[in-house]
C-alpha atoms as a PDB file:
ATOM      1  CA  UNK A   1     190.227 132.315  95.386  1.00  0.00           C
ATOM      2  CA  UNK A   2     190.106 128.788  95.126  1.00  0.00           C
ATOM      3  CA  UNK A   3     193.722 128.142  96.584  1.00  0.00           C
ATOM      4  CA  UNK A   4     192.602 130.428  99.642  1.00  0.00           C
ATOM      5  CA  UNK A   5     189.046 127.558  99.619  1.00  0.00           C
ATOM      6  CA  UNK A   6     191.659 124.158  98.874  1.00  0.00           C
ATOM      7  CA  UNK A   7     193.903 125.655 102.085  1.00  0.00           C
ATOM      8  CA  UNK A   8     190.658 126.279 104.095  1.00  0.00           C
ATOM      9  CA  UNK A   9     189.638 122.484 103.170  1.00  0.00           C
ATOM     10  CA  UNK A  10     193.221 121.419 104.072  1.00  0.00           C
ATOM     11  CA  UNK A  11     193.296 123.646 107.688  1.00  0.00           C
ATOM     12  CA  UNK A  12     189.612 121.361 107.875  1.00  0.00           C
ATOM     13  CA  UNK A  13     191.074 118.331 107.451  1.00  0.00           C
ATOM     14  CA  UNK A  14     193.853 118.875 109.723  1.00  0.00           C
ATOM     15  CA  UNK A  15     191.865 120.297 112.104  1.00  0.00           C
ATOM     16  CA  UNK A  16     189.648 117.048 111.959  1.00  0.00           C
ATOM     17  CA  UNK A  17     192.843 114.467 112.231  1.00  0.00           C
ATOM     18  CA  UNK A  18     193.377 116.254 115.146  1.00  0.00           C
ATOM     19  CA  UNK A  19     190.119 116.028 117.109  1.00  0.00           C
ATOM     20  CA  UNK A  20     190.502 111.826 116.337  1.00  0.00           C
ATOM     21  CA  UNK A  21     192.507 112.187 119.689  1.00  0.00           C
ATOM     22  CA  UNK A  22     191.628 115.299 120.964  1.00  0.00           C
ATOM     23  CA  UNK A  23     187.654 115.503 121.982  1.00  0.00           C
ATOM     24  CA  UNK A  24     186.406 118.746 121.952  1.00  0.00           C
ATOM     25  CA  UNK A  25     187.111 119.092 118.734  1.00  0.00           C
ATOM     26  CA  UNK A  26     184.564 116.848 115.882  1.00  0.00           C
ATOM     27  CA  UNK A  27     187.298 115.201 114.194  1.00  0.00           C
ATOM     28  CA  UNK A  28     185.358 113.309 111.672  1.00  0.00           C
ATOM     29  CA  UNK A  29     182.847 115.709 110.948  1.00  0.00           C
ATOM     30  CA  UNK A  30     185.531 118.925 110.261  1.00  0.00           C
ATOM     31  CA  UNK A  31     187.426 116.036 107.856  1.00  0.00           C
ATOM     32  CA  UNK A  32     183.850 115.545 106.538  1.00  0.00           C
ATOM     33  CA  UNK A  33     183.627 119.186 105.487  1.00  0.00           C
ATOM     34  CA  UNK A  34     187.299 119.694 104.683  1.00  0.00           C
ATOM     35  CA  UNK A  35     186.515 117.043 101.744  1.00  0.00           C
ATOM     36  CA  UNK A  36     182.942 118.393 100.981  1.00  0.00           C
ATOM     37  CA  UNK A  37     184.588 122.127 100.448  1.00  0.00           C
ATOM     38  CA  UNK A  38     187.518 120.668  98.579  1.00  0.00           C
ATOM     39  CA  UNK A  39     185.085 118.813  95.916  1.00  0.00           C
ATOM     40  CA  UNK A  40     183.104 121.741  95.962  1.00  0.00           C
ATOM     41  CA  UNK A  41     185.841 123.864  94.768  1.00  0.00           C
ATOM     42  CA  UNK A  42     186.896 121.509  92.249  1.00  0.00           C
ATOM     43  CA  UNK A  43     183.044 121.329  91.009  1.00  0.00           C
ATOM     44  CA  UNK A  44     183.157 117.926  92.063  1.00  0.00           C
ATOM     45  CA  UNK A  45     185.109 116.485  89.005  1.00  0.00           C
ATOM     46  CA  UNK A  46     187.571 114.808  91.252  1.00  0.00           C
ATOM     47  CA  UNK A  47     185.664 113.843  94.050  1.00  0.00           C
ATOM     48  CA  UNK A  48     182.373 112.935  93.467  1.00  0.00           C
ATOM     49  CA  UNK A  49     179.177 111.847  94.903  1.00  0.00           C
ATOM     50  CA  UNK A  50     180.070 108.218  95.544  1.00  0.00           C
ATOM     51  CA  UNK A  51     183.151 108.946  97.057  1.00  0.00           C
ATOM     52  CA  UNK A  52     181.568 111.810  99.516  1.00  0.00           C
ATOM     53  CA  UNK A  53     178.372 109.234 100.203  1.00  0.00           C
ATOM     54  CA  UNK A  54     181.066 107.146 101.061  1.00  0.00           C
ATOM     55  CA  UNK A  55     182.987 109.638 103.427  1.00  0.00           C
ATOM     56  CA  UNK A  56     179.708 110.716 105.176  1.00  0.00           C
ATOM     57  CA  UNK A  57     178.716 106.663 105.968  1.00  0.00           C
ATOM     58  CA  UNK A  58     182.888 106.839 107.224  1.00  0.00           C
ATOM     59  CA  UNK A  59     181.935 109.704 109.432  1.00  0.00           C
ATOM     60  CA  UNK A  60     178.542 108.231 111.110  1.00  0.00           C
ATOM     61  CA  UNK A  61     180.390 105.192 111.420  1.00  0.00           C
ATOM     62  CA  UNK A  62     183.037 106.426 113.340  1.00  0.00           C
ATOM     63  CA  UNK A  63     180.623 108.643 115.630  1.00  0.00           C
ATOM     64  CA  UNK A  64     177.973 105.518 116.056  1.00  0.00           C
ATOM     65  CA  UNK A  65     181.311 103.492 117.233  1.00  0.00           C
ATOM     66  CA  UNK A  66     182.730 106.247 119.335  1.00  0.00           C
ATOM     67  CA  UNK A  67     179.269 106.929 121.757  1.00  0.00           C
ATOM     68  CA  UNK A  68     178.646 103.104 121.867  1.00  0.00           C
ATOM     69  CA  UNK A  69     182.039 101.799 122.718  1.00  0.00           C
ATOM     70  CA  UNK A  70     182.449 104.375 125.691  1.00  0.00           C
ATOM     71  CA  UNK A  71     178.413 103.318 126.760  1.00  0.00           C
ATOM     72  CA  UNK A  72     179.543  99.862 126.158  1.00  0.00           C
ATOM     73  CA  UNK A  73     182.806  99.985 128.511  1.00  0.00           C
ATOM     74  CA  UNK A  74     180.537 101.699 131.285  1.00  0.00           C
ATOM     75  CA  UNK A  75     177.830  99.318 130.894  1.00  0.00           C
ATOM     76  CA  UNK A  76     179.950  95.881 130.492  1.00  0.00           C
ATOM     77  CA  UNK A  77     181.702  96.958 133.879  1.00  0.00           C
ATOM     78  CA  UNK A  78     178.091  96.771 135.448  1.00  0.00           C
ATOM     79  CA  UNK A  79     177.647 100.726 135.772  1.00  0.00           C
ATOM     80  CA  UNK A  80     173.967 102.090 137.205  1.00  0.00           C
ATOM     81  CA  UNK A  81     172.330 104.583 135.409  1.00  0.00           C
ATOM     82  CA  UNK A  82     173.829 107.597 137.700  1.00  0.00           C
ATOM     83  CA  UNK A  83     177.292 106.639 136.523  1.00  0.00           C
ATOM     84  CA  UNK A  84     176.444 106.751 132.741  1.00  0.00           C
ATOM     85  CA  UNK A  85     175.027 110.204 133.972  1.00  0.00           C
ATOM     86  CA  UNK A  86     177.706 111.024 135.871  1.00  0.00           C
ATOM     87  CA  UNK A  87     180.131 110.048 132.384  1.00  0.00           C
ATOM     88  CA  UNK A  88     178.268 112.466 130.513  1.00  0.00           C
ATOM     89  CA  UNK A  89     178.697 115.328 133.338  1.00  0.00           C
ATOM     90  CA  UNK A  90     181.879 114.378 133.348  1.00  0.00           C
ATOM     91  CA  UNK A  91     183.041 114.712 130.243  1.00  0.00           C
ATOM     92  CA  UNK A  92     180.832 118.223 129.903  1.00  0.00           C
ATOM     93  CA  UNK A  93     183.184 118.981 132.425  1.00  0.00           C
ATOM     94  CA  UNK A  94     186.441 117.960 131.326  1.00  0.00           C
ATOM     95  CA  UNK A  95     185.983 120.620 128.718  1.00  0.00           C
ATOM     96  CA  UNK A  96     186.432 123.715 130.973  1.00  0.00           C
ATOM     97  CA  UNK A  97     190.032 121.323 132.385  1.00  0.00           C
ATOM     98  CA  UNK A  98     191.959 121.245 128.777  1.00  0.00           C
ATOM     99  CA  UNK A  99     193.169 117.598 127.641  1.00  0.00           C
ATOM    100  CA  UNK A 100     193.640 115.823 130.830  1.00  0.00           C
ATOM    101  CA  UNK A 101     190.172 116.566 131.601  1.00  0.00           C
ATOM    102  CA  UNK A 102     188.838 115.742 128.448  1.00  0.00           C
ATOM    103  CA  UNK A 103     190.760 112.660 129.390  1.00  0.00           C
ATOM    104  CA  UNK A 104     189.773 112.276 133.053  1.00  0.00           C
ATOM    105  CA  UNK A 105     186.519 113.705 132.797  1.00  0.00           C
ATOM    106  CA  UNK A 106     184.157 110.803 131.794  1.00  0.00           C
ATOM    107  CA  UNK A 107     186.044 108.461 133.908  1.00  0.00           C
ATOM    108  CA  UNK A 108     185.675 110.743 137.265  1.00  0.00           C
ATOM    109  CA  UNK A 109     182.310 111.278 136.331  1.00  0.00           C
ATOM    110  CA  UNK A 110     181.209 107.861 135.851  1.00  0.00           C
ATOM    111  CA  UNK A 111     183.131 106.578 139.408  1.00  0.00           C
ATOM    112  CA  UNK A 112     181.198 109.303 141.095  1.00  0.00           C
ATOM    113  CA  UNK A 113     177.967 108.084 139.932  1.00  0.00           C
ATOM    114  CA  UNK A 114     178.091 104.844 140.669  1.00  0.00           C
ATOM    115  CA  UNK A 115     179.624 105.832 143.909  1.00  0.00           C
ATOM    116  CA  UNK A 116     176.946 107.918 144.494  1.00  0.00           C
ATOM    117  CA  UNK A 117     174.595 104.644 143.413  1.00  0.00           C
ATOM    118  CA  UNK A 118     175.397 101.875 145.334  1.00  0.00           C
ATOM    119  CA  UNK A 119     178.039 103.277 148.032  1.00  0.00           C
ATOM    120  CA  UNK A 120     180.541 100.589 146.762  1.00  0.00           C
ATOM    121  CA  UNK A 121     184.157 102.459 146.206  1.00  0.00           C
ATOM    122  CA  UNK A 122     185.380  99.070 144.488  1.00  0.00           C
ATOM    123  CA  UNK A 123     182.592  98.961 141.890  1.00  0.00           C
ATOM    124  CA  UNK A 124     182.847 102.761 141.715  1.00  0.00           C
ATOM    125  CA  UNK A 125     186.266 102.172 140.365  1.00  0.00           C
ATOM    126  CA  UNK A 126     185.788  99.232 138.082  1.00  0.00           C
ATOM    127  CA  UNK A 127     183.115 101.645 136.029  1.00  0.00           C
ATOM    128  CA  UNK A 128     185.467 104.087 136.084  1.00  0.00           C
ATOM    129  CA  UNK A 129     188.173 102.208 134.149  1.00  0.00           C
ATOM    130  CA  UNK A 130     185.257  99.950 131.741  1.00  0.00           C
ATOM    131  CA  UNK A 131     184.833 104.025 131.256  1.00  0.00           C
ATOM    132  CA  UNK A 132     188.150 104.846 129.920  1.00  0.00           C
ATOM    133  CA  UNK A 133     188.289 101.709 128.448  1.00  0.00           C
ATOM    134  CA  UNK A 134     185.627 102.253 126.302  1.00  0.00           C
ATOM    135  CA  UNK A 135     187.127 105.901 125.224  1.00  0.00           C
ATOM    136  CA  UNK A 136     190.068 104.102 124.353  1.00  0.00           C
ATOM    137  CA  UNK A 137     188.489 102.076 122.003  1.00  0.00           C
ATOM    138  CA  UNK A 138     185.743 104.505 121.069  1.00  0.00           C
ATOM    139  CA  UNK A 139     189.440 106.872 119.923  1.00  0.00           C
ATOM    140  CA  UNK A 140     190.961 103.895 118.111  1.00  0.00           C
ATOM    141  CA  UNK A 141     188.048 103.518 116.097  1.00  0.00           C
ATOM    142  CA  UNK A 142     187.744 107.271 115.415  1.00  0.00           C
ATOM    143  CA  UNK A 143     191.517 107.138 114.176  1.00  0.00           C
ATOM    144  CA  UNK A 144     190.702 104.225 112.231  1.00  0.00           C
ATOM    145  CA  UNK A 145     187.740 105.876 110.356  1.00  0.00           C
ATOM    146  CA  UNK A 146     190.196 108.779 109.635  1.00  0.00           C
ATOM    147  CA  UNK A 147     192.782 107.506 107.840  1.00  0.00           C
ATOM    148  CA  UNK A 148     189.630 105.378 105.757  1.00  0.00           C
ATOM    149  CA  UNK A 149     188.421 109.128 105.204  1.00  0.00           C
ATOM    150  CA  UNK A 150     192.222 110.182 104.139  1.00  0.00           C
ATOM    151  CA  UNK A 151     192.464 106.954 101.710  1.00  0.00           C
ATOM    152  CA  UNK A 152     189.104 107.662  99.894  1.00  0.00           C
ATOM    153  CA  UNK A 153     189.825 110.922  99.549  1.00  0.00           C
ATOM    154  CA  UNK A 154     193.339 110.199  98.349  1.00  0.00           C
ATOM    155  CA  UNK A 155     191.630 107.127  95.863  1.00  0.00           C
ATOM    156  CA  UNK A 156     189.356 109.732  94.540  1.00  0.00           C
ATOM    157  CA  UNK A 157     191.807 112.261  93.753  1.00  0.00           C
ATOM    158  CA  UNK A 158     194.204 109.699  91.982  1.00  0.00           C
ATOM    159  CA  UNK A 159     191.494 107.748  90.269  1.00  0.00           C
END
């Protein structure tokens, strides 16, 4: 039973590394989980509290960074209020459109709103891509936080 729970905790991870890049899935949190069920099965002898406390603070980091970086890009590129609605739409969206509209999503939506705002097709644009930017570096940090996550883990395991 418990190599059926350490491959369910592995699938977790895995799972998790890949929803760093890909957005529907909750990258951090699955890894999160994957490394709670794998200390559970081990009666957490090898990893512990301290080194799940520190996975969980790993996880809201990377979340906090991810929703504030891609707010950050819309509002540094001077978006209106409709376009950081029209982000969120968007990327509700992008869902139902596979990867490219996970992708595309957010940045359509947020050009439409501020379209929609101030009639400018310029500006509309320019919150578009401070958008995207801000997913790009919203995904960089979520990578970053993952391998963290994979390097506790790994610490805990060796240590």
């Amino acid at each position: 039973m418990d190599i059926a729970l350490y491959a369910l905790s592995a699938v977790l991870v895995l799972l998790g590394l890949a929803g760093t890049v890909f957005p529907a899935l909750p990258g951090l949190p699955l890894m999160l989980a994957g490394f709670a069920l794998a200390g559970w099965v081990g009666d957490f002898q090898l990893i512990g509290a301290t080194a799940l406390v520190v996975l969980g603070v790993l996880t809201a980091v990377g979340l906090a960074v991810d929703f504030v970086a891609g707010l950050l890009g819309a509002k540094m590129s001077g978006a209106s209020r409709k376009a950081l609605w029209g982000a969120l739409i968007g990327s509700v969206v992008g869902v139902f459109f596979g990867l490219a509209g996970l992708i595309l999503g957010p940045l359509v939506g947020a050009g439409v709103g501020e379209f929609l705002a101030r009639r400018d097709l310029y500006q509309a644009g320019r919150v578009g891509i401070g958008t995207f930017a801000g997913f790009i570096v919203g995904t960089v940090a979520k990578i970053g936080c993952a391998f963290a996550m994979l390097a506790v883990f790994a610490g805990a395991l060796l240590l």
